[in-house]
Protein backbone atom coordinates (compact mmCIF):
# COMPACT_ATOMS: atom_id res chain seq x y z
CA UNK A 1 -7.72 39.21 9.06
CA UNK A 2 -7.15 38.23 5.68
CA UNK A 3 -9.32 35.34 4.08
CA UNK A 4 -6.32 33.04 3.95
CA UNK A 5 -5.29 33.42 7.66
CA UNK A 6 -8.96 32.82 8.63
CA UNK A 7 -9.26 29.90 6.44
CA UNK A 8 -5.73 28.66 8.48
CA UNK A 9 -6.66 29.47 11.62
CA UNK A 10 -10.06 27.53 11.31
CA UNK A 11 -7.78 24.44 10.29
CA UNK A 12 -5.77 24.60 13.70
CA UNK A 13 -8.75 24.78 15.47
CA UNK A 14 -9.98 21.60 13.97
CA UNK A 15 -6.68 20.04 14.13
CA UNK A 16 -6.62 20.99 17.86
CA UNK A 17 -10.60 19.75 18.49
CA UNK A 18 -9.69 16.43 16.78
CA UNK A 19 -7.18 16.10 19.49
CA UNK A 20 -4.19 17.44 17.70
CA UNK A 21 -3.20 14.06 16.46
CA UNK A 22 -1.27 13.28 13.37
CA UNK A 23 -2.28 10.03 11.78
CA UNK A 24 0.97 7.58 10.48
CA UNK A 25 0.99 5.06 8.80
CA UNK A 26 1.25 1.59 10.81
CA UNK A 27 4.49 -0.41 10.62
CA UNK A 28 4.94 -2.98 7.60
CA UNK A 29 3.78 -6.65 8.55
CA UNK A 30 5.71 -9.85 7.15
CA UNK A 31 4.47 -11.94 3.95
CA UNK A 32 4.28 -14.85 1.58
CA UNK A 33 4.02 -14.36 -2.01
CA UNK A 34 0.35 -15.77 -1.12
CA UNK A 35 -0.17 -12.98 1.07
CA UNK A 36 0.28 -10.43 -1.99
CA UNK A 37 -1.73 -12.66 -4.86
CA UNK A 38 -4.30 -12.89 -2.14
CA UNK A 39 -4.58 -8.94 -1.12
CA UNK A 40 -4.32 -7.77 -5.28
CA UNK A 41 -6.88 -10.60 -6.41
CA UNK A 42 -9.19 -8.83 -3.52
CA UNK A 43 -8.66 -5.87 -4.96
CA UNK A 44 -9.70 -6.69 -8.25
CA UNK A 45 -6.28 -6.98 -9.84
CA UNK A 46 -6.17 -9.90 -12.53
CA UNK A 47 -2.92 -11.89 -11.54
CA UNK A 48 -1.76 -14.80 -13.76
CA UNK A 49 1.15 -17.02 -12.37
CA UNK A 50 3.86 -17.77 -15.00
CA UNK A 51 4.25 -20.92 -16.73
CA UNK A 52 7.14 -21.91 -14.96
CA UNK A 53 8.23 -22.05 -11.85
CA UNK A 54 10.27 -18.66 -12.76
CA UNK A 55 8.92 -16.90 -9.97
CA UNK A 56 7.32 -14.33 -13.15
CA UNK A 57 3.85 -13.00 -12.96
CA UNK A 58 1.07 -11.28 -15.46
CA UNK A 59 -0.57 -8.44 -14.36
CA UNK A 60 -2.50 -6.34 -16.73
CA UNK A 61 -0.40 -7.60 -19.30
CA UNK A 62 3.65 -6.60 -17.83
CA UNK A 63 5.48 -9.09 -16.76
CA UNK A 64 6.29 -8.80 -12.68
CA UNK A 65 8.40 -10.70 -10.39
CA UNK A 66 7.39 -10.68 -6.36
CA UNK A 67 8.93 -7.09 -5.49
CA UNK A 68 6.90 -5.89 -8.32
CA UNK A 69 3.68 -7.19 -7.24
CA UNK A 70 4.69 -6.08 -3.70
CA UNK A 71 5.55 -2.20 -4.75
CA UNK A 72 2.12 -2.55 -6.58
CA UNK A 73 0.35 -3.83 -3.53
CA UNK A 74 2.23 -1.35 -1.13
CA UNK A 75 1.13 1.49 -3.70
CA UNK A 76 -2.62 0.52 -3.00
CA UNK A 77 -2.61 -0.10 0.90
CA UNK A 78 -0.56 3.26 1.31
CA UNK A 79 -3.55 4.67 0.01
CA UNK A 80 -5.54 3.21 1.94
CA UNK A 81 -3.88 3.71 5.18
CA UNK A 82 -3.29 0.00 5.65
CA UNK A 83 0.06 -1.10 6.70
CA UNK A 84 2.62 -2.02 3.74
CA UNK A 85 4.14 -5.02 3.27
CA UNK A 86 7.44 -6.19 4.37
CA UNK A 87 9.99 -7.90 1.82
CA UNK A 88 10.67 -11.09 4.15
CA UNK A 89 13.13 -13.54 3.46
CA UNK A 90 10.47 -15.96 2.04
CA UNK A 91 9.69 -13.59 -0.21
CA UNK A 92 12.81 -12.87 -1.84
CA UNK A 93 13.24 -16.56 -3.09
């Protein structure tokens, strides 16, 4: 047996031991525009709100709107294996 079928079989056998489950991703939950600022500012990201009620944000210097800050957010709890957000109707205004 070559090295690369042993190194394959050994996999399945783990795979199988853990159970033989394959982990997803949970569904995407609803949210405010709070509920993004909130999760990024816990993750360290440095958010400033625009001047205006514009619905424009500063992160690390770009200019965002909501989806933005959302696809940014969604990047980070993908890899975390949290669930993404949603875009709600709230958060589309």
């Amino acid at each position: 047996m070559s090295m690369d079928s042993q190194n394959t079989s050994s996999m399945v056998a783990h795979f199988f031991a853990r159970g033989g489950a394959i982990q997803r991703f949970p569904e995407a939950s609803p949210l405010t525009a709070k509920d993004v600022l909130d999760y990024l500012r816990s993750q360290r990201v440095e958010i400033a709100t625009g001047e205006s009620s514009d619905g424009k944000y500063t992160c690390n210097g770009e200019v965002l709107n909501l989806q933005g800050l959302i696809r940014m957010a969604n990047r980070r709890r993908r890899k975390q294996r949290r669930p993404t957000f949603e875009i709600s109707s709230m958060a589309r205004r």
